[in-house]
Protein backbone atom coordinates (compact mmCIF):
# COMPACT_ATOMS: atom_id res chain seq x y z
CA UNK A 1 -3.22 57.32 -40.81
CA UNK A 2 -4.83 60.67 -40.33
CA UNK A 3 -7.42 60.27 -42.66
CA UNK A 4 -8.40 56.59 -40.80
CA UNK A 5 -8.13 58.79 -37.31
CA UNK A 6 -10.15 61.37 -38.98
CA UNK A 7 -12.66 59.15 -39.74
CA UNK A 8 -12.55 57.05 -37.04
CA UNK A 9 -13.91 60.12 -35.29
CA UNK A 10 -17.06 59.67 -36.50
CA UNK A 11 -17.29 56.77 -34.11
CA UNK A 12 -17.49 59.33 -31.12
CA UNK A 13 -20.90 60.67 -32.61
CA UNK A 14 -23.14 58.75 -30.58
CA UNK A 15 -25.36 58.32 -33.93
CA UNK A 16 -25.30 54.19 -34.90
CA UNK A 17 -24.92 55.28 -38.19
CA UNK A 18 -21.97 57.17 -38.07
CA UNK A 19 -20.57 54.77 -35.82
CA UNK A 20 -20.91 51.97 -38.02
CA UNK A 21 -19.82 54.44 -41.27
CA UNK A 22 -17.12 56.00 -39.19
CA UNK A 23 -15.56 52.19 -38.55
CA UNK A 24 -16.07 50.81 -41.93
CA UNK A 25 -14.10 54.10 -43.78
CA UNK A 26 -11.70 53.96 -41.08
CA UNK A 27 -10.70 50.19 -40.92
CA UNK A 28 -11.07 50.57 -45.01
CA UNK A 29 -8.58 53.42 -45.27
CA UNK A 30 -6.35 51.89 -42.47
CA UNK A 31 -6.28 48.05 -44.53
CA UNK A 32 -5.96 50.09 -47.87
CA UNK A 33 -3.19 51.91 -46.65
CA UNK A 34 -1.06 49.12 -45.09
CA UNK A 35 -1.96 46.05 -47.15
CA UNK A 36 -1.19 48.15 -50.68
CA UNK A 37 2.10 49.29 -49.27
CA UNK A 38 3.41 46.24 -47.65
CA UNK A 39 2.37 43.59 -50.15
CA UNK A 40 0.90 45.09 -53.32
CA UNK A 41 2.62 47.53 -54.57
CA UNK A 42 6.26 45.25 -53.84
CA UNK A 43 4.55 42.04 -55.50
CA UNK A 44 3.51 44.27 -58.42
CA UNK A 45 6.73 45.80 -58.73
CA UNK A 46 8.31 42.44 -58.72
CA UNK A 47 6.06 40.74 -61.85
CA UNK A 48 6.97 43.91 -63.95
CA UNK A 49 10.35 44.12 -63.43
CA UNK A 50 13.06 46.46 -64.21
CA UNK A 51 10.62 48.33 -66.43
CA UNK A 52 8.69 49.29 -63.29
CA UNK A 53 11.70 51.64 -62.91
CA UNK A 54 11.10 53.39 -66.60
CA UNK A 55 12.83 55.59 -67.40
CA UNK A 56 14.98 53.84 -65.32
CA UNK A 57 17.54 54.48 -63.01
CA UNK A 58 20.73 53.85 -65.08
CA UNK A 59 21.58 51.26 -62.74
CA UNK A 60 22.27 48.50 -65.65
CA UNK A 61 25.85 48.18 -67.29
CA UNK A 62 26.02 48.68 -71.02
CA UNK A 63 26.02 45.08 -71.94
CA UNK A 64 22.97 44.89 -70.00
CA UNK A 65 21.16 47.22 -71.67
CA UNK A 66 22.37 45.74 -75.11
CA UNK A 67 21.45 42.43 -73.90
CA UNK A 68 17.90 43.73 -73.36
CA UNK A 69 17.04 45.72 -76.36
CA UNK A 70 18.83 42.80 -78.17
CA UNK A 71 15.98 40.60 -76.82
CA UNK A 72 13.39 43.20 -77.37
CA UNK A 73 14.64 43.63 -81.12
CA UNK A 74 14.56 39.70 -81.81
CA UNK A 75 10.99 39.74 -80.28
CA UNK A 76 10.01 42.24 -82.49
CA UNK A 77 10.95 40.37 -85.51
């Protein structure tokens, strides 16, 4: 958000140009920043997995984790 304001200062330069550059960086920067964090970054997280959290978290019970690596192993083979 400060960068976008920072930028978005550029808009108070009287100049066309860096009106129109101060806007585009600034509603760039301000999408970038809310779109990736709200819905990227959460979808992405969701098609990888638990192996978004590697190492991990040690959140999974020991069958789980045998249950996994068991899978892993059979792919492997």
């Amino acid at each position: 958000m400060i960068l976008a304001g920072t930028f978005a200062s550029l808009m108070l330069g009287g100049n066309s140009l860096f009106v129109s550059m101060g806007f585009a960086l600034s509603f760039g920067i301000f999408v970038a920043a809310f779109v990736m964090s709200m819905f990227f970054t959460p979808a992405l997280t969701a098609l990888v997995g638990h192996a978004a959290w590697w190492p991990g978290h040690g959140d999974e019970t020991p069958e789980e984790h045998d249950a996994r690596v068991g899978e892993a192993q059979k792919e492997l083979a």
